[in-house]
Protein backbone atom coordinates (compact mmCIF):
# COMPACT_ATOMS: atom_id res chain seq x y z
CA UNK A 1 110.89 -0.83 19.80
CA UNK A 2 111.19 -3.21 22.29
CA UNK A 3 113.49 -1.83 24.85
CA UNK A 4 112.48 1.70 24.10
CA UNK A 5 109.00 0.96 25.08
CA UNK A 6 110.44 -1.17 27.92
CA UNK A 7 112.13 2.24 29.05
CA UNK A 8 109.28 4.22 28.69
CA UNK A 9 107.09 2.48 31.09
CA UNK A 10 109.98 2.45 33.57
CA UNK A 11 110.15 6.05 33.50
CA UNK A 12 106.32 6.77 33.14
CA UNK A 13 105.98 4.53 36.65
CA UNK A 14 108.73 6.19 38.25
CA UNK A 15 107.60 9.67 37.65
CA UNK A 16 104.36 8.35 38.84
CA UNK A 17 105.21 7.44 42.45
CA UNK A 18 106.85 10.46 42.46
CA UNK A 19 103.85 12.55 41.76
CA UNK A 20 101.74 10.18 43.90
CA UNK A 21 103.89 10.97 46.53
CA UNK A 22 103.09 14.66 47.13
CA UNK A 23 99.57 14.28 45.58
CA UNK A 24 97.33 16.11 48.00
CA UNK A 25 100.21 17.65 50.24
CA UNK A 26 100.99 20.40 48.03
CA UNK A 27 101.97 24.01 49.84
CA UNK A 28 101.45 27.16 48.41
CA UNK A 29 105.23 27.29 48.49
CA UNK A 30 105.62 23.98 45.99
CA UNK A 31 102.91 26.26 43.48
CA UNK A 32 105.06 28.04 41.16
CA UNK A 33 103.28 30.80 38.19
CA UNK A 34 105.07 29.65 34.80
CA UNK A 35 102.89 32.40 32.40
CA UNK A 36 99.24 33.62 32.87
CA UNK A 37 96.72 30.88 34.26
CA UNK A 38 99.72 28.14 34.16
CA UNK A 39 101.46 27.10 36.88
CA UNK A 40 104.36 24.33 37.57
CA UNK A 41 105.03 22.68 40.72
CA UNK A 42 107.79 20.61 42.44
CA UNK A 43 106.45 17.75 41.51
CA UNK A 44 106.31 18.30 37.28
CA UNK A 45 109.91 19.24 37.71
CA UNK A 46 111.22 15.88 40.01
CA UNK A 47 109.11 13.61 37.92
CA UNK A 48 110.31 15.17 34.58
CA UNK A 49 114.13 14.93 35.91
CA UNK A 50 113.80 11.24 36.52
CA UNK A 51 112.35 10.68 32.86
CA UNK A 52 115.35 12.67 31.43
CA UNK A 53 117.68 10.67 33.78
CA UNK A 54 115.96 7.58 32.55
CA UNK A 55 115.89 7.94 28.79
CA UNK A 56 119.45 9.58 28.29
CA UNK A 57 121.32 7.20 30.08
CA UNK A 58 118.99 4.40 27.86
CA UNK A 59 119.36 6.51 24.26
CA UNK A 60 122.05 8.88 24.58
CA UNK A 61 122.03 9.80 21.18
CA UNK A 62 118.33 10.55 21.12
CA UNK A 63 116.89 14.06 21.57
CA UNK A 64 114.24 15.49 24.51
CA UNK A 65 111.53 17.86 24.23
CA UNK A 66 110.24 18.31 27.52
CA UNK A 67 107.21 20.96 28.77
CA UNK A 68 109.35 22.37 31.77
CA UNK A 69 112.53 22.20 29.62
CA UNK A 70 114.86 19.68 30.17
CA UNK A 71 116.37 19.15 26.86
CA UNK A 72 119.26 17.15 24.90
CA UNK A 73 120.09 17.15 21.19
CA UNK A 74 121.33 13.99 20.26
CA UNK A 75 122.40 12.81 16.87
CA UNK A 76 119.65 10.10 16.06
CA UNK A 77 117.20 12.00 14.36
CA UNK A 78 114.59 10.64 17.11
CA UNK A 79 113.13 12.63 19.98
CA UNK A 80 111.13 11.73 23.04
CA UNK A 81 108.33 14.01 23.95
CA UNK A 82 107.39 14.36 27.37
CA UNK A 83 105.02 15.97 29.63
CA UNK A 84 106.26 14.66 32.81
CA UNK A 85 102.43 16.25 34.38
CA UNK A 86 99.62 16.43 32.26
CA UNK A 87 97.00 17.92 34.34
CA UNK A 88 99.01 20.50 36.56
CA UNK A 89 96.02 22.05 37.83
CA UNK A 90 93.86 19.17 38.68
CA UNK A 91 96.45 17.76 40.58
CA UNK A 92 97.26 21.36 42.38
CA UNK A 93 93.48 20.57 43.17
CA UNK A 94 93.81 17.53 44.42
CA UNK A 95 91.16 16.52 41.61
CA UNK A 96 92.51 13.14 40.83
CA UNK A 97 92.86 13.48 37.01
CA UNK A 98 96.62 13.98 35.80
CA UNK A 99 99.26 11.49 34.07
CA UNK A 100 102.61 11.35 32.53
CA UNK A 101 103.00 11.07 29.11
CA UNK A 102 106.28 9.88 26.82
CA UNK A 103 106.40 9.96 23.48
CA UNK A 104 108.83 8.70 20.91
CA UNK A 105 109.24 10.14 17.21
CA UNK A 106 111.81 9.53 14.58
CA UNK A 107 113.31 11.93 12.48
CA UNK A 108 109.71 12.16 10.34
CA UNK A 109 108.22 13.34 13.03
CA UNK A 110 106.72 9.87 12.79
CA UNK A 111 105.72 8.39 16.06
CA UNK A 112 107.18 5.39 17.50
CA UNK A 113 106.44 4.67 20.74
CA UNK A 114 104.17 6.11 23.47
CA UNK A 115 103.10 5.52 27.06
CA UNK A 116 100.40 7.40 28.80
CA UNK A 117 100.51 6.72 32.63
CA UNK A 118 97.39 8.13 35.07
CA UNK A 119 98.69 7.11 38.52
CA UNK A 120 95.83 7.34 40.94
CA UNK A 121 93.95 4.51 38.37
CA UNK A 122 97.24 3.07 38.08
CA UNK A 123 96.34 2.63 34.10
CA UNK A 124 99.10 2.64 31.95
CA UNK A 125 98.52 3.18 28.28
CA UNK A 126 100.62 2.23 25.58
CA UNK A 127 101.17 1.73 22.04
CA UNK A 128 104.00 0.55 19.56
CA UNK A 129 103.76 1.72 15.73
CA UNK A 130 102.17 -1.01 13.74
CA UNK A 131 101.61 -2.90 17.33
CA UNK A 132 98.22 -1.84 18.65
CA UNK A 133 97.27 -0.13 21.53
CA UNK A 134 96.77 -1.70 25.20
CA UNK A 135 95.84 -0.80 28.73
CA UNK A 136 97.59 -2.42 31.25
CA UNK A 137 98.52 -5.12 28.65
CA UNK A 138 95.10 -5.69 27.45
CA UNK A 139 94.20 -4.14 23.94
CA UNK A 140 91.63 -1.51 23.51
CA UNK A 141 90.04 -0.19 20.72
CA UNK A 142 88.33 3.07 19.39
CA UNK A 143 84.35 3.14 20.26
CA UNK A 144 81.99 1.98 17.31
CA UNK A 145 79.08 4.54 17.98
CA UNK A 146 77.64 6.78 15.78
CA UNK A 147 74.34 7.85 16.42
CA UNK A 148 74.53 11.20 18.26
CA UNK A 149 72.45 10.75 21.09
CA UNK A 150 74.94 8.52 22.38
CA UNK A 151 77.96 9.99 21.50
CA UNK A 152 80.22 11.12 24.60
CA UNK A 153 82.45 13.29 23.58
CA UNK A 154 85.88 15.48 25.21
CA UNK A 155 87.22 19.01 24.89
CA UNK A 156 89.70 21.12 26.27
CA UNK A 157 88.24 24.79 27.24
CA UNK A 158 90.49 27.35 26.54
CA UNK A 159 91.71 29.03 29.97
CA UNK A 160 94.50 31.79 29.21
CA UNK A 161 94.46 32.63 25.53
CA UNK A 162 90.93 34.54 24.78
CA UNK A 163 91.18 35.49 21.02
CA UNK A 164 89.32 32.74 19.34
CA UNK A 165 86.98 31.83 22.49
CA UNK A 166 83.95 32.97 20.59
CA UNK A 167 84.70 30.33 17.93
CA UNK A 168 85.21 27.89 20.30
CA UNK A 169 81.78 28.41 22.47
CA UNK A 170 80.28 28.86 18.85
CA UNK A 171 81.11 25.37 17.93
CA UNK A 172 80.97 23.66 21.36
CA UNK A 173 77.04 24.55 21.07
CA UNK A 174 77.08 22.81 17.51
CA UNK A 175 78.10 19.60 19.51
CA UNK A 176 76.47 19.60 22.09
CA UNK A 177 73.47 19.39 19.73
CA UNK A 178 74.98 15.89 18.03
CA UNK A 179 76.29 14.34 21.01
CA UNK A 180 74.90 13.04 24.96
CA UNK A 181 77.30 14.89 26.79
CA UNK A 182 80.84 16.52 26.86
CA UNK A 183 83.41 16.63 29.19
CA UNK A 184 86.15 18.61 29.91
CA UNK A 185 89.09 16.02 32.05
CA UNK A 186 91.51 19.04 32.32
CA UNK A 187 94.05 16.77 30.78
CA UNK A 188 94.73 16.11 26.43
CA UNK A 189 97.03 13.11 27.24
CA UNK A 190 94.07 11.52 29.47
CA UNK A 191 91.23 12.92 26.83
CA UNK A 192 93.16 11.38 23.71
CA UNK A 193 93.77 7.67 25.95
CA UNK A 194 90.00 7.35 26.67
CA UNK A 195 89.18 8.22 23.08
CA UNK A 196 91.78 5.24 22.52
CA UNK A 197 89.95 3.07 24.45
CA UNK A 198 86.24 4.01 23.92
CA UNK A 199 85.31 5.75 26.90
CA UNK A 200 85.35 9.11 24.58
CA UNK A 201 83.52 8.71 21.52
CA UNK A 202 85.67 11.67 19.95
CA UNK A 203 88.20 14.25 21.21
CA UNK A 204 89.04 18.31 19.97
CA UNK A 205 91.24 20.65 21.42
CA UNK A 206 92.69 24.23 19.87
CA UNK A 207 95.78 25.01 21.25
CA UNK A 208 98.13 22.37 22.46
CA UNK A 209 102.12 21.76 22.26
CA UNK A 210 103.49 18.52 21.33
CA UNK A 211 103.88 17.24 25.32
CA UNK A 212 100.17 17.37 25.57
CA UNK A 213 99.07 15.05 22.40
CA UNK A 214 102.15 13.25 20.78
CA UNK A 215 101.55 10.18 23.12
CA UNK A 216 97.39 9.92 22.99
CA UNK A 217 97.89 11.03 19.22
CA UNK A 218 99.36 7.21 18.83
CA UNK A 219 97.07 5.60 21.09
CA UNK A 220 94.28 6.76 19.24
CA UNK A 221 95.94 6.04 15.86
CA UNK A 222 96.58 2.18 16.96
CA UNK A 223 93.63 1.75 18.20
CA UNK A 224 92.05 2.17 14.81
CA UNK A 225 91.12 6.21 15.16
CA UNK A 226 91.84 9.31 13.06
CA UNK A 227 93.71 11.90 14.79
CA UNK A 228 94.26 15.36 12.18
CA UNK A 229 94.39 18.73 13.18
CA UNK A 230 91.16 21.01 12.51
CA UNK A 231 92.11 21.53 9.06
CA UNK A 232 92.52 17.77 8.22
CA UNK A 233 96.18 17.19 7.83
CA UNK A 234 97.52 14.44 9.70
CA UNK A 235 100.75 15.97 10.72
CA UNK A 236 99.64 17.00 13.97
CA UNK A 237 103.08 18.47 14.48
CA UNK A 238 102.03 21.08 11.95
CA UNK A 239 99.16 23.02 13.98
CA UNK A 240 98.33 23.17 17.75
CA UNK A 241 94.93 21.85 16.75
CA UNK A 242 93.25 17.77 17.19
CA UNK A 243 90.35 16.26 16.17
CA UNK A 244 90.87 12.44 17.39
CA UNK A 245 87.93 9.72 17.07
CA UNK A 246 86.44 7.18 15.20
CA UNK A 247 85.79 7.62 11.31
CA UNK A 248 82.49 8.72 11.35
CA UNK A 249 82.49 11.20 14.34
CA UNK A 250 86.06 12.57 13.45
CA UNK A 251 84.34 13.66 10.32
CA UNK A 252 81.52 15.09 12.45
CA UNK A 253 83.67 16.96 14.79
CA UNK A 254 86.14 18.02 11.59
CA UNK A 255 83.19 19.59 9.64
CA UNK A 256 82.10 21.90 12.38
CA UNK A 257 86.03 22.90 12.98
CA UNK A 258 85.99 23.78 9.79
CA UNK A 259 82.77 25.94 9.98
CA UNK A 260 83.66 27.58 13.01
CA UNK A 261 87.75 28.01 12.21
């Protein structure tokens, strides 16, 4: 996975300056409403256009699955995930938390490969199946803690889809009694690479696509974590639901899913 990694940091990078570039000069004119509360801007579509030029003309028989739709069906049985902006809104914000994030799976839907990139930090996050995980070449585990007054842990509020909100607040209080704090980044990718690395102790979200976790899913999973959805199977791919973090406060976090789900 050599190369393929190689190519994913090239493209990561490059789709980073790109975004850099227009971070914090955004017109209402570059804001564009995709569906209710979710908006694309120039800047997701340029960035995501250089990945696809990147990776095709590296894997041309590979496939893409890409948030703002470039696509190609190639005959490999593998498939690069991409969200060429996690973090739209922070960055339409000027709040300095957003990334890219490549992914690689094969034709398992196991995952190869991935590459988290936040530009402003310039911290690049990546991980090779079987490999480990690193940031900015260094490797990084998953946090050791376990008693919950220490325990910081991420979520992702939900923002346009209402219908199991009351679950969600119902179990965000459960939490919030077992941990020191939670925080809300704005962005999975970034949520699941801290988890990685130990700055999160633990990481849920209900509702995501495969652009917003299949990179941090890998991260996490190299770096010694457990990463199911809320019902416990580890095919993330099979639900639009994570739990991510070490073994004892995934277990935490899964039994009050499972309570409140």
């Amino acid at each position: 996975m050599k190369r393929e990694l190689e190519k994913a940091i090239q493209a990561a990078r490059e789709a980073g300056s790109i975004i850099l570039a227009k971070f914090g000069e955004l017109s209402e004119q570059d804001i564009h409403p995709k569906e209710f509360k979710d908006f694309v801007t120039g800047a997701d579509k340029e960035s995501e256009k250089r990945i696809a030029e990147i990776l095709t003309a590296a894997f041309p028989e590979d496939s893409l699955l890409c948030e703002e739709g470039s696509s190609a069906n190639g005959t490999s049985g593998r498939k690069w995930i991409v969200d060429p902006l996690d973090g739209t809104l922070n960055f339409i914000h000027s709040f300095p938390v957003f990334c890219v994030s490549i992914a690689l799976s094969d034709s398992n839907n196991e995952l190869l490969v991935a590459v988290v990139y936040q530009p402003v930090l310039d911290e690049l996050f990546t991980a090779e199946k079987g490999k480990g995980t690193k940031l900015n070449g260094k490797p990084v585990r998953i946090s050791d803690r376990q008693d919950t007054r220490q325990l910081l842990i991420a979520t992702g509020i939900p923002f346009k889809e209402y219908h199991y909100l009351e679950s969600y607040v119902s179990m965000l209080k459960d939490v919030i009694h077992d941990s020191a704090g939670i925080r809300r980044a704005g962005s999975a990718a970034i949520d699941l690479a801290y988890t990685a690395c130990g700055r999160f102790d633990a990481f849920w979200e209900y509702k995501l696509y495969p652009w917003d976790y299949a990179a941090g899913v890998l991260l996490v999973r190299e770096a010694g974590g457990i990463v199911t959805g809320f019902d416990g199977n580890p095919d993330v791919f099979a639900h639009h639901s994570i739990i991510a973090g070490n073994p004892e406060t995934h277990a935490m976090i899964a039994a009050k899913a499972q309570k409140h789900f």
